[in-house]
C-alpha atoms as a PDB file:
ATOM      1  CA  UNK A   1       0.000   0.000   0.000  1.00  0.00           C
ATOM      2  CA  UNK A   2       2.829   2.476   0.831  1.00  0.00           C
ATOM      3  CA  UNK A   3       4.715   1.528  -2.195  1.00  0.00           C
ATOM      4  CA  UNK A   4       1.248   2.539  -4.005  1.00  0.00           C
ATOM      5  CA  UNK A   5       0.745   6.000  -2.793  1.00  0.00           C
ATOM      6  CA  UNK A   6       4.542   6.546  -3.817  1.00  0.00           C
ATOM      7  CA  UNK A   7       2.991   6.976  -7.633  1.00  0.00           C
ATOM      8  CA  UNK A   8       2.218  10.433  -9.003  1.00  0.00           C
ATOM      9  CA  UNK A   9      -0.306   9.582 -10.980  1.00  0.00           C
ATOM     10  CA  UNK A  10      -2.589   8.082  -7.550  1.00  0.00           C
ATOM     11  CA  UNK A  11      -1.659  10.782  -5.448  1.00  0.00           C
ATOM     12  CA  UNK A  12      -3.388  12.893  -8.159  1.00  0.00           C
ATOM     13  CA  UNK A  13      -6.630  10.623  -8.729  1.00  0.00           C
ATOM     14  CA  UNK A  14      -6.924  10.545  -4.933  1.00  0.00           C
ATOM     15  CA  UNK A  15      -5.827  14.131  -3.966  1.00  0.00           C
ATOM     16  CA  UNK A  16      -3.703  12.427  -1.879  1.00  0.00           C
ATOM     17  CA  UNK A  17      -0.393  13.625  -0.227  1.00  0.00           C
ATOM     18  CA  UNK A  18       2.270  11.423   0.002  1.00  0.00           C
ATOM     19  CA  UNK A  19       3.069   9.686   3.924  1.00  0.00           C
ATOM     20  CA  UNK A  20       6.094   8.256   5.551  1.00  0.00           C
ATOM     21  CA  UNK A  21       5.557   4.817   6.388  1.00  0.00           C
ATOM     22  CA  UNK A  22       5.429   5.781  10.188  1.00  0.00           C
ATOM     23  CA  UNK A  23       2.444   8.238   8.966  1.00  0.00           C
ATOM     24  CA  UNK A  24       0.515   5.231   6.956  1.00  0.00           C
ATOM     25  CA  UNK A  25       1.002   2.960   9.585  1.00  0.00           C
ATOM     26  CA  UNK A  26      -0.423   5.294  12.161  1.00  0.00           C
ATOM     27  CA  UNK A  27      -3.519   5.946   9.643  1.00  0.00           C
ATOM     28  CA  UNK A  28      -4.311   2.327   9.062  1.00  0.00           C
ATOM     29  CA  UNK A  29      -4.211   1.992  12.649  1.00  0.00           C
ATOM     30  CA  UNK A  30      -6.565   4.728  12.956  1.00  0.00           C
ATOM     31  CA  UNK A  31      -8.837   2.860  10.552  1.00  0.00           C
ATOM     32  CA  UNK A  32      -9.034   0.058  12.203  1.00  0.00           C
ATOM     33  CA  UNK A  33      -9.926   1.483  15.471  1.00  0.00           C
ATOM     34  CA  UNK A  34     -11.984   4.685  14.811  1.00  0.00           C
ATOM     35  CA  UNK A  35     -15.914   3.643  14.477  1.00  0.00           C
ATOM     36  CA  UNK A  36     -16.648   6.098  11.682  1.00  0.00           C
ATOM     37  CA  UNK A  37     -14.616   4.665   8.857  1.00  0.00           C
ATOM     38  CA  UNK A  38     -14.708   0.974   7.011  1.00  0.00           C
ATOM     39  CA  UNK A  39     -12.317   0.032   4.892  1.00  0.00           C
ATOM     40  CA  UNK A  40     -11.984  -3.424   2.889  1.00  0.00           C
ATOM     41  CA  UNK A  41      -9.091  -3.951   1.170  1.00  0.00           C
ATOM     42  CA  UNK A  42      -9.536  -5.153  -2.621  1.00  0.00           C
ATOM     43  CA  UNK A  43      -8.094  -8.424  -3.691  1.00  0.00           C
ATOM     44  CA  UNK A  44      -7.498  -9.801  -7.118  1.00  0.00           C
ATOM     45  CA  UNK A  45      -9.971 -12.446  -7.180  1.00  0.00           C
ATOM     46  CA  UNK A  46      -8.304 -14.190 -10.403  1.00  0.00           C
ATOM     47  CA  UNK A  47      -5.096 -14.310  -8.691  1.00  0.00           C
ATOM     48  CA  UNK A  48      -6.603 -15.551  -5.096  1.00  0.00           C
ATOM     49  CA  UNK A  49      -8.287 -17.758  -6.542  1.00  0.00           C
ATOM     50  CA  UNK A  50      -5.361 -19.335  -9.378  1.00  0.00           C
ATOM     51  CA  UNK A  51      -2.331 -20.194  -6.889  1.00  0.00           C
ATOM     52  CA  UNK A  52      -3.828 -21.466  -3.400  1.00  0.00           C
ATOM     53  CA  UNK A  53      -1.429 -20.944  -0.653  1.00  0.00           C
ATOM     54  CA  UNK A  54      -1.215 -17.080  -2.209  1.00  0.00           C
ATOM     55  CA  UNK A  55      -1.259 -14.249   0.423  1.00  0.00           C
ATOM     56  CA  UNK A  56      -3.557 -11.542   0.648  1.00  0.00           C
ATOM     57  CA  UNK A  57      -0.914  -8.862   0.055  1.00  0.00           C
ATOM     58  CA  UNK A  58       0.429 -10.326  -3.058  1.00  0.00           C
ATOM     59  CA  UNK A  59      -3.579  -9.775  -4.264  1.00  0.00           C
ATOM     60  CA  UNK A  60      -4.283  -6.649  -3.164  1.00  0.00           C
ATOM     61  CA  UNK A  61      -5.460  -4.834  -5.988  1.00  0.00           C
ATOM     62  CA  UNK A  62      -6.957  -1.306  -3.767  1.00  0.00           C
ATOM     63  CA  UNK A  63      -9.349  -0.672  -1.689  1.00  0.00           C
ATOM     64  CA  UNK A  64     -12.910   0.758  -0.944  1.00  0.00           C
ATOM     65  CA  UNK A  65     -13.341   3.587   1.957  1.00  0.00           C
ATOM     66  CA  UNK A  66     -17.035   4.401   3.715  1.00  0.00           C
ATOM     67  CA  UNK A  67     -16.521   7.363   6.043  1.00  0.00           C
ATOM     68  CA  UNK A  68     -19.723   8.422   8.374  1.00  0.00           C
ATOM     69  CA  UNK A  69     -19.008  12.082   8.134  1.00  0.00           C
ATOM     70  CA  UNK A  70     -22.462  13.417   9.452  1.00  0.00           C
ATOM     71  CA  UNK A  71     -22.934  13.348  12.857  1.00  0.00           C
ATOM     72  CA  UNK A  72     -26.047  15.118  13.051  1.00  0.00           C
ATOM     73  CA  UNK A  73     -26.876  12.591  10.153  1.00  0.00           C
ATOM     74  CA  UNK A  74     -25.908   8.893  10.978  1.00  0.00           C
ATOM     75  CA  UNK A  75     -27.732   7.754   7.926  1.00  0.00           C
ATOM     76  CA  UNK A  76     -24.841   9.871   5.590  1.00  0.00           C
ATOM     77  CA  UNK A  77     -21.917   8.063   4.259  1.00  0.00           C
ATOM     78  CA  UNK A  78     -18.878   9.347   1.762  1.00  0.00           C
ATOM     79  CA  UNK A  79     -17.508   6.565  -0.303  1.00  0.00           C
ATOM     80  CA  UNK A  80     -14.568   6.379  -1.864  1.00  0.00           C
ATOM     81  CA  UNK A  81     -12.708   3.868  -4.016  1.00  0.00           C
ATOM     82  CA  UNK A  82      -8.749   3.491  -5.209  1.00  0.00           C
ATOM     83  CA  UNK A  83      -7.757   0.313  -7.468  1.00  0.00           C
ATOM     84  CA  UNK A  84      -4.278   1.057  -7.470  1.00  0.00           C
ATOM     85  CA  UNK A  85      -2.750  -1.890  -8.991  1.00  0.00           C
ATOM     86  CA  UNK A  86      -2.277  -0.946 -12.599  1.00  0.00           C
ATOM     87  CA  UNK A  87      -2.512  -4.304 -14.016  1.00  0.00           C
ATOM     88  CA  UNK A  88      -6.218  -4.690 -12.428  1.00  0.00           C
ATOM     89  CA  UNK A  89      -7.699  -1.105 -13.320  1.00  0.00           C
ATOM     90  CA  UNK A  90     -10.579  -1.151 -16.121  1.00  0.00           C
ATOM     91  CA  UNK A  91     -11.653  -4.712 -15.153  1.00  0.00           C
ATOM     92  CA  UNK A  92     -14.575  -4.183 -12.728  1.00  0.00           C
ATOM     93  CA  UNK A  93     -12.698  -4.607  -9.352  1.00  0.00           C
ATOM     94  CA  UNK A  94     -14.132  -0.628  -8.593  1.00  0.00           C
ATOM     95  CA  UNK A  95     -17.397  -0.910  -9.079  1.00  0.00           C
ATOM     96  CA  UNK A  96     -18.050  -4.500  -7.668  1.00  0.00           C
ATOM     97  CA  UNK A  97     -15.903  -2.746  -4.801  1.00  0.00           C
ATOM     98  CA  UNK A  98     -18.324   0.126  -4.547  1.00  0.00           C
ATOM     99  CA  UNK A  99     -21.747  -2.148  -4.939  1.00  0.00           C
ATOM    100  CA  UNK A 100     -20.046  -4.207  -2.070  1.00  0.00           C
ATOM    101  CA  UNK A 101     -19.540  -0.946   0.196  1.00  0.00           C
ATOM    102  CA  UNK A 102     -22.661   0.194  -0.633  1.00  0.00           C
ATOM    103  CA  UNK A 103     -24.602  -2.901  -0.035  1.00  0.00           C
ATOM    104  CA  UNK A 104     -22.864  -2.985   3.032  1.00  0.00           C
ATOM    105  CA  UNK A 105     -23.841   0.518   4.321  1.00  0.00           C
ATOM    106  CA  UNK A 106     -27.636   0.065   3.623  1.00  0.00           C
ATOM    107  CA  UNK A 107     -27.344  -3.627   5.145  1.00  0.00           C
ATOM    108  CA  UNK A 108     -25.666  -3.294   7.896  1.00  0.00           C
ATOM    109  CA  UNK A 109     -24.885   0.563   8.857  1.00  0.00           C
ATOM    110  CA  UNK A 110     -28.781   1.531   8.026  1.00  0.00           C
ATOM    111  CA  UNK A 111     -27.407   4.462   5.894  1.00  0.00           C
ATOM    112  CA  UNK A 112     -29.476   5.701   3.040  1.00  0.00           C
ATOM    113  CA  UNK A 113     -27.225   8.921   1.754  1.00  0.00           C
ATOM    114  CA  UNK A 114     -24.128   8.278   0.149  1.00  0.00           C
ATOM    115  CA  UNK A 115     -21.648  10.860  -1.195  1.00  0.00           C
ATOM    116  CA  UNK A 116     -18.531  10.889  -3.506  1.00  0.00           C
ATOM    117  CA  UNK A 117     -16.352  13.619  -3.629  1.00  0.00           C
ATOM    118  CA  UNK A 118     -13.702  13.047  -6.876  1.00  0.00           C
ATOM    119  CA  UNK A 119     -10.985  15.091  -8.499  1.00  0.00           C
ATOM    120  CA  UNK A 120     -12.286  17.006 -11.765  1.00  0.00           C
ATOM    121  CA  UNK A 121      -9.522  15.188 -13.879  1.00  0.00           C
ATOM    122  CA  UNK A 122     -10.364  11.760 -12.742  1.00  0.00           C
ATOM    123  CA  UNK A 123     -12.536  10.957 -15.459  1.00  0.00           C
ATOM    124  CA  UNK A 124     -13.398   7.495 -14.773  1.00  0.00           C
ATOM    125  CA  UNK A 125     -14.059   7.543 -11.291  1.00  0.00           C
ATOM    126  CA  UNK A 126     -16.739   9.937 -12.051  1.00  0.00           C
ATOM    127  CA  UNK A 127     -18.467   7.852 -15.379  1.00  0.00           C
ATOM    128  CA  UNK A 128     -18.165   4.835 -12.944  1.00  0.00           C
ATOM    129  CA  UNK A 129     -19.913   7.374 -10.022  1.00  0.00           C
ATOM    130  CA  UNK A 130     -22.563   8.254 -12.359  1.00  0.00           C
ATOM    131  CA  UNK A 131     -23.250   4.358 -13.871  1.00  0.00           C
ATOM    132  CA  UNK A 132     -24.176   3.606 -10.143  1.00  0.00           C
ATOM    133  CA  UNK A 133     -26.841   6.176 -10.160  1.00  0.00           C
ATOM    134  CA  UNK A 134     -24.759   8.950  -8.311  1.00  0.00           C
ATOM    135  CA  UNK A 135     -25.456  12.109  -9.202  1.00  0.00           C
ATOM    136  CA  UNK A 136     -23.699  15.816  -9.355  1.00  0.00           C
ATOM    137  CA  UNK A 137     -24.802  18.003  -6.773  1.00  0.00           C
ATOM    138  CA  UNK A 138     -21.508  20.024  -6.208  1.00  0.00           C
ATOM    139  CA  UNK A 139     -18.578  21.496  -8.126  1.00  0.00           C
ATOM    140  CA  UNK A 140     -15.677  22.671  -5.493  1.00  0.00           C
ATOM    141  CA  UNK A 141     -12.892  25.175  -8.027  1.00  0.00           C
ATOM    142  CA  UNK A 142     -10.884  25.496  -4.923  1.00  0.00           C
ATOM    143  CA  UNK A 143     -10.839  21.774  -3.675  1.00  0.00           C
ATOM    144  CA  UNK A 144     -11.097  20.385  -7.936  1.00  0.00           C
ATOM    145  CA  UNK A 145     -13.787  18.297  -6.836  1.00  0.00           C
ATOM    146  CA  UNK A 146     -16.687  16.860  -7.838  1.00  0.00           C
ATOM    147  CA  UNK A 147     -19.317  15.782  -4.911  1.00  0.00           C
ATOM    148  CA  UNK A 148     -21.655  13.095  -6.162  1.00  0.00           C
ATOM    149  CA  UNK A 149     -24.446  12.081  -4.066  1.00  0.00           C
ATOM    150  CA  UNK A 150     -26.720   8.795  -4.241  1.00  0.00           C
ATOM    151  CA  UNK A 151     -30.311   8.745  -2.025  1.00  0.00           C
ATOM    152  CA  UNK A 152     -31.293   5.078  -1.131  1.00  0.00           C
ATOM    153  CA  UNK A 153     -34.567   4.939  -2.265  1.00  0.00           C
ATOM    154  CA  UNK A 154     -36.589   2.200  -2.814  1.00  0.00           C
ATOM    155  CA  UNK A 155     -36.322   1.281  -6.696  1.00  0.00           C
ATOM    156  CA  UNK A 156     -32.611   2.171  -6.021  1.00  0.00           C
ATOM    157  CA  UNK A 157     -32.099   0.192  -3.020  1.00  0.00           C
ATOM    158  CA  UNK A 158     -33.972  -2.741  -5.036  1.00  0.00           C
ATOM    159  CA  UNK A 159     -31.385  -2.471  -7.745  1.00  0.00           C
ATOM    160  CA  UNK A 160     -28.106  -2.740  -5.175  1.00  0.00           C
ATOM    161  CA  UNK A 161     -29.556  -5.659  -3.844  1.00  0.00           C
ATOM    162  CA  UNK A 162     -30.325  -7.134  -7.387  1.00  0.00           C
ATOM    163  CA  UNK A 163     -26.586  -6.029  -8.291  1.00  0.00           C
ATOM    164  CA  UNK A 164     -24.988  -7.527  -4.954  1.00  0.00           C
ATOM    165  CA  UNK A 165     -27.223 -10.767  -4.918  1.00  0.00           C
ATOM    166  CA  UNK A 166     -24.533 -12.590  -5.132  1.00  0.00           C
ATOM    167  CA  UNK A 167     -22.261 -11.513  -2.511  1.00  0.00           C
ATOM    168  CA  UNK A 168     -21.730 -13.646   0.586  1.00  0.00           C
ATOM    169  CA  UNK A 169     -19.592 -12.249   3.852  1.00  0.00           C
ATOM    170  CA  UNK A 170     -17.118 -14.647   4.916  1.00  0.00           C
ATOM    171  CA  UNK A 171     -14.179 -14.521   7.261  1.00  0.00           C
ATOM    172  CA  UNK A 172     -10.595 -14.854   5.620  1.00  0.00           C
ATOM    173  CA  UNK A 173      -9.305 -17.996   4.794  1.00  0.00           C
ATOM    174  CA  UNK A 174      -7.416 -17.853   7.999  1.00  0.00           C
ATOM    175  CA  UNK A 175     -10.280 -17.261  10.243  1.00  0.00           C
ATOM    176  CA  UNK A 176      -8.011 -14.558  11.915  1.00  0.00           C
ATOM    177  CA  UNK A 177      -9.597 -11.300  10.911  1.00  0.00           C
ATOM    178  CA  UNK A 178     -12.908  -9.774  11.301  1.00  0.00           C
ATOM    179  CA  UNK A 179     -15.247  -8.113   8.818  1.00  0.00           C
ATOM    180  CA  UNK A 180     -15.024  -4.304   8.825  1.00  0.00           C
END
């Protein structure tokens, strides 16, 4: 992951500065304890799934962020999304990582509101954004974003659950980590 956020090109597409890797480890550590963010990491299911006996870090592929930024609004969540691994971008892996998060959020958080805020320039983030039913509500000049919001109404809800029908929750092969 640290090697990741070394590249240019992500730290643009995620308006992301780049961290020592005493300042990453202290964030993932913050993600695993603070109750207002989710994270799961994105695996390469191809590769998982090819060579048995493969670890998840030789997989990973990104990963998929929910963030319950609202307190006077538990029901509000931003998403976010970062398939880093070159050799697995413009197969899928970020929107079957957003349905997941998403599923997730109206399943088991209750939320209803989700929000995406994405650099101008990132192009496909936003198309992808938009072919999940998000739509523009904000332009930011001085941040370069884009917010995107989706409400989690019935026909919509209907659809993610169509679109996510398939998705089961199971612990790692290990049995050593928990969901979320």
């Amino acid at each position: 992951y640290h090697e990741w956020m070394k590249s240019e090109e992500l730290q643009r597409l995620t308006a992301s500065e780049p961290l020592t890797l005493e300042q990453e480890y202290a964030m993932q550590h913050s993600w695993q304890e603070d109750a207002d963010k989710c994270t799961f990491i994105v695996l390469d299911a191809e590769k998982w799934q090819a060579q048995p006996g493969t670890t998840e870090e030789s997989c990973m592929a990104g990963d998929v962020n929910l963030f319950l930024t609202d307190l006077e609004d538990p029901t509000v969540g931003e998403i976010e999304v970062m398939i880093a691994e070159p050799s697995c971008r413009g197969r899928g892996l970020g929107t079957e990582a957003v349905l997941m998060m998403l599923s997730y959020g109206v399943t088991k958080l209750g939320l209803t509101k989700f929000e995406a805020k994405i650099g101008q320039g990132n192009e496909p983030s936003i198309r992808m954004f938009q072919k999940l039913h998000f739509e523009q509500v904000a332009v930011s000049s001085v941040f370069q974003e884009v917010t995107l919001r989706l409400i989690m109404n019935e026909p919509v809800q209907q659809w993610l659950l169509e679109q996510t029908s398939h998705v089961e929750e199971k612990p790692y092969r290990d049995g050593s980590a928990a969901p979320c």
